[in-house]
Protein backbone atom coordinates (compact mmCIF):
# COMPACT_ATOMS: atom_id res chain seq x y z
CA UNK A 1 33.49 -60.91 28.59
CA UNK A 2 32.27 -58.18 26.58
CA UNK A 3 28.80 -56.79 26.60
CA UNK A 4 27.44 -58.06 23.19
CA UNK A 5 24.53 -55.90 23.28
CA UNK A 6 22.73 -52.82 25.27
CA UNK A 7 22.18 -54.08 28.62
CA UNK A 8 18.55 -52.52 29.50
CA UNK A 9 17.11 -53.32 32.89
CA UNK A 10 13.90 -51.20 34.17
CA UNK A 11 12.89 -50.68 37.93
CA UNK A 12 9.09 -49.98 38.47
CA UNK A 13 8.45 -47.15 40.86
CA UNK A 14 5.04 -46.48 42.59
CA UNK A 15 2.81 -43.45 41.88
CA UNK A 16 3.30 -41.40 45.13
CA UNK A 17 3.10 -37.68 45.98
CA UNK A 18 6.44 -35.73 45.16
CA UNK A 19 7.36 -32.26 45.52
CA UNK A 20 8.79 -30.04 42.38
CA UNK A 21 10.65 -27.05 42.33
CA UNK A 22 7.51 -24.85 41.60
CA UNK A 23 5.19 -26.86 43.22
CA UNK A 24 3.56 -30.27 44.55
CA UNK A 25 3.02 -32.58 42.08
CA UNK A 26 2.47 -36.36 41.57
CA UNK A 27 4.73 -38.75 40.05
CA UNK A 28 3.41 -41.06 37.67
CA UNK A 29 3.94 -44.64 37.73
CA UNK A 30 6.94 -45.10 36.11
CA UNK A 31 10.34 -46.78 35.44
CA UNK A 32 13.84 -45.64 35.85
CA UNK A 33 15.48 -46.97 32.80
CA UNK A 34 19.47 -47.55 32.75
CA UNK A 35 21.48 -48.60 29.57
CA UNK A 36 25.03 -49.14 29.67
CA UNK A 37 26.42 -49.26 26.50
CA UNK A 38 29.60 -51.95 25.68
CA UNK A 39 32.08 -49.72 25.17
CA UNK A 40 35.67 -49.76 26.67
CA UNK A 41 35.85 -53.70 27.70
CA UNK A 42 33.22 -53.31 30.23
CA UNK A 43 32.25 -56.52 31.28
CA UNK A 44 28.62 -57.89 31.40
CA UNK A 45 28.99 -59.33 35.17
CA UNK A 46 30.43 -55.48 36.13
CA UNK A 47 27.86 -54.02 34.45
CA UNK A 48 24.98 -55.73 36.12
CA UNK A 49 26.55 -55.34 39.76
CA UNK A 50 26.67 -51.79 38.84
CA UNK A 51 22.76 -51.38 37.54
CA UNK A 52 21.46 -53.49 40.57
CA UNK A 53 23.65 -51.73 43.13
CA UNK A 54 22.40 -47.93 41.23
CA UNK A 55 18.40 -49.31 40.95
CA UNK A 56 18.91 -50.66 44.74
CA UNK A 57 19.94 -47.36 46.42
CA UNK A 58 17.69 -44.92 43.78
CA UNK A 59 14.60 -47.23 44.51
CA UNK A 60 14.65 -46.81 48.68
CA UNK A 61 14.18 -43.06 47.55
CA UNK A 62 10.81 -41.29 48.89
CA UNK A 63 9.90 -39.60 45.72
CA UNK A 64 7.57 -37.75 47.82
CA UNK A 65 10.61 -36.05 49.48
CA UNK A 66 13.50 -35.60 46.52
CA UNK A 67 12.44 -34.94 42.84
CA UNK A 68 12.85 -37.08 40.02
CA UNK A 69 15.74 -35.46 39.02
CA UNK A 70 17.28 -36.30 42.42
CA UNK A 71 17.32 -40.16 41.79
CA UNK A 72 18.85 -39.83 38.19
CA UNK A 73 21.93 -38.25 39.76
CA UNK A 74 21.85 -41.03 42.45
CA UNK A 75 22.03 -43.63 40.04
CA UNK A 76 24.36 -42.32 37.55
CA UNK A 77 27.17 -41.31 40.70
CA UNK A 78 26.41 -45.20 41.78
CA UNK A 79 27.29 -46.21 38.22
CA UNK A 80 30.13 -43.96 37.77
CA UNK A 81 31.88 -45.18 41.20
CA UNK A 82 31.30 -48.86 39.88
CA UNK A 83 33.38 -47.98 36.93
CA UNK A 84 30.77 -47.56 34.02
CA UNK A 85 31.45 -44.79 32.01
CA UNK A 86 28.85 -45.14 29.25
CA UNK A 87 24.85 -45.44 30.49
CA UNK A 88 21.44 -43.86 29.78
CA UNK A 89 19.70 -43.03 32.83
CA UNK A 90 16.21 -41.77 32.66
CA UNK A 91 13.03 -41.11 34.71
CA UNK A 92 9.91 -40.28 33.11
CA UNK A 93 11.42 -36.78 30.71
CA UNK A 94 14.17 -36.34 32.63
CA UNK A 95 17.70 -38.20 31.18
CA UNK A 96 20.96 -38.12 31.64
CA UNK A 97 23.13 -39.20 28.69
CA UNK A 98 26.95 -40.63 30.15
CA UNK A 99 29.70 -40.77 27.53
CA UNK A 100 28.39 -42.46 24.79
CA UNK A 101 26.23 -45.25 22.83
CA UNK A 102 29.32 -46.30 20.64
CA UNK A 103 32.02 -44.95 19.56
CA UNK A 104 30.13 -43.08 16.24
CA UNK A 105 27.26 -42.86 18.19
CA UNK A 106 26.03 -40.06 21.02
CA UNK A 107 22.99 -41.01 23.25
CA UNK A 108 19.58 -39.25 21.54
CA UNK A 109 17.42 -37.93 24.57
CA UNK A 110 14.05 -36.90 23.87
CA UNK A 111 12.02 -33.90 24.22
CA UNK A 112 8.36 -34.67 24.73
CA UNK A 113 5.46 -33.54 22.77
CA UNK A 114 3.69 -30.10 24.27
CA UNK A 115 0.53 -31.80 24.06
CA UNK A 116 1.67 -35.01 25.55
CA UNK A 117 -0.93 -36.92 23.74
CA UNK A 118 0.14 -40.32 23.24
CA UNK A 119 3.79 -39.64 24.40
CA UNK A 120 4.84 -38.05 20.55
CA UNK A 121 8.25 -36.96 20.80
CA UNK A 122 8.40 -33.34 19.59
CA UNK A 123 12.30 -33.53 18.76
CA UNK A 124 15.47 -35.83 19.16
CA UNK A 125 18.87 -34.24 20.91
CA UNK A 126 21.99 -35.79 21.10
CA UNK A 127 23.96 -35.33 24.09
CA UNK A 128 27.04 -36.44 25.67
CA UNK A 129 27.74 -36.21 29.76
CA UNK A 130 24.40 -34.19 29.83
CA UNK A 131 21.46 -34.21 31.61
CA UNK A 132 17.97 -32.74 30.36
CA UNK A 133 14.57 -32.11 31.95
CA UNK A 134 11.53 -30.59 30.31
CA UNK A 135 8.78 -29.50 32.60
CA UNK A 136 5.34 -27.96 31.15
CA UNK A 137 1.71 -26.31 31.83
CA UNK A 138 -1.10 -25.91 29.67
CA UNK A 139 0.74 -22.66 27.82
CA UNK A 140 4.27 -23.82 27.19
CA UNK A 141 6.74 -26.22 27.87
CA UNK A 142 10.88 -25.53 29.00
CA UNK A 143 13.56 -28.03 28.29
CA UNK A 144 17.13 -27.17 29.89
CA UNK A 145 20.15 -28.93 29.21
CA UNK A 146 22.79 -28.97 32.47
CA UNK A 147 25.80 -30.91 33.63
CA UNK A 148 22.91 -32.76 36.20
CA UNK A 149 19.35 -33.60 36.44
CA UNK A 150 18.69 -31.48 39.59
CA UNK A 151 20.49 -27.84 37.58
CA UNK A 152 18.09 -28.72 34.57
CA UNK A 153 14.91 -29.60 36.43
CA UNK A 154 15.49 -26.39 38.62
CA UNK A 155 16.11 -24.57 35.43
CA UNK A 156 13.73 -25.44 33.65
CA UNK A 157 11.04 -25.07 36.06
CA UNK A 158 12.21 -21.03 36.65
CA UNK A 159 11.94 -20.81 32.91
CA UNK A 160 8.13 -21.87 33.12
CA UNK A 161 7.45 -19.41 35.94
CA UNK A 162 8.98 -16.56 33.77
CA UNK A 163 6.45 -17.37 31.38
CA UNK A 164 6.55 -15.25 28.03
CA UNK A 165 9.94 -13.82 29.47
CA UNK A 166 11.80 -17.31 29.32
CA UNK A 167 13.89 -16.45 26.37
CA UNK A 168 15.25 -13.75 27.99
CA UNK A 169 15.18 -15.00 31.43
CA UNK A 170 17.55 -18.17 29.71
CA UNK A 171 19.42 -16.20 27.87
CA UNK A 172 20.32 -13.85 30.69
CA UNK A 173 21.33 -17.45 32.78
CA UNK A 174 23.48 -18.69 30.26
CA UNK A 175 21.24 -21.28 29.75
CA UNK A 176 20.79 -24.24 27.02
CA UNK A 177 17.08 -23.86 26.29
CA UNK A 178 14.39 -24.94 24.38
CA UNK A 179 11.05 -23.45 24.71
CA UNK A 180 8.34 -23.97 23.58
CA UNK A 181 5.03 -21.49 23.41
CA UNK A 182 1.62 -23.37 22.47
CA UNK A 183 -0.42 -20.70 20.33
CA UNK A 184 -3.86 -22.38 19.62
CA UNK A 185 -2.87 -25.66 17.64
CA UNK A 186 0.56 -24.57 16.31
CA UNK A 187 3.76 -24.11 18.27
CA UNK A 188 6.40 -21.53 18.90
CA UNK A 189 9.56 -22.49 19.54
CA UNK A 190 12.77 -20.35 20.99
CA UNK A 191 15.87 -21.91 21.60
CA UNK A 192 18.81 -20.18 23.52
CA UNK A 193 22.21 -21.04 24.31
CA UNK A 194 23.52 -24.28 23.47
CA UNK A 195 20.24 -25.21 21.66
CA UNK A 196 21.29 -23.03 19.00
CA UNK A 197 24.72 -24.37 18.24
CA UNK A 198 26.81 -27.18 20.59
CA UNK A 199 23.62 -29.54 20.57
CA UNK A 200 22.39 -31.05 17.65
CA UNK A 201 18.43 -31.29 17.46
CA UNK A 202 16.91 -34.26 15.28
CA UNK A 203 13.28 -34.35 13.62
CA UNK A 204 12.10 -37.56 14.62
């Protein structure tokens, strides 16, 4: 039986200490989100074995020891060794996009707001077998795009300690960047690699 629509099933996780690449920090309570899209015959019973069995082993995770990132990669090699090939897996800002929604449509991952008031989205990407995290401080934010969670969050968070050298620092990485500079109540933005051309960035 074919999946008729998005399967979406959340797991809750607890607020508890966690260590980042730059420094400790503390998660927020949160949810790790998976959607598997119904593409390519998967059934709906397959598809659920293959969310529990991924939210089963990513939730017995001490966040306090692994990052974020970490359990996104978890669940999406659980999914991928269960046979789904099209999911959404994210973790607070952090996503990673598998295959796709449909077949004319790419999974959109978000890139939060600078600010972070009211959880605005500052801009839309879509993104296909890519992961992107987007870490911040109170003078700019770095996005990186990467073929895992755990290459972008690491990224991303060198990018914010190169501070107003980030463009360069990404460009001189190879990476796909978006940064973004807060200069009083306006923003600067600087893309570099991929940002520029491969990925396609959407005004919400």
């Amino acid at each position: 039986m074919k999946i008729k629509n998005t399967l979406m099933i959340f797991a809750v996780m607890t607020a508890i200490p966690a260590v980042s690449f730059c420094q400790p920090r503390a998660v927020p309570a949160t949810a790790l989100r998976i959607d598997v899209a119904p593409l390519h015959g998967q059934d709906e019973k397959a598809a659920r074995v293959a969310v529990d069995k991924a939210l089963k082993e990513t939730s017995a995770l001490d966040l306090g020891k692994v990052s974020e990132g970490y359990a996104i990669d978890k669940a999406v090699t659980v999914l991928k060794e269960c046979g789904v090939k099209n999911a959404f897996v994210s973790l607070g800002d952090e996503m990673y996009c598998m295959g796709r929604k449909s077949d004319r449509e790419m999974w959109k991952a978000w890139i939060p707001h600078p600010t972070n008031k009211n959880k605005k989205i500052f801009a839309l990407l879509r993104l296909e077998d890519k992961a992107i995290a987007t870490v911040h401080n109170d003078l700019m934010s770095a996005s990186v795009v990467a073929d895992d969670i755990v290459s972008a969050e690491r990224s991303a968070n060198d990018l914010l300690a190169s501070g107003t050298e980030a463009l360069k620092a990404a460009d001189e990485k190879g990476l796909d960047a978006l940064i973004i500079f807060k200069e009083g109540s306006k923003f600067k933005t600087e893309m570099a690699g991929g940002f520029k051309s491969q990925y396609e960035k959407v005004k919400k």
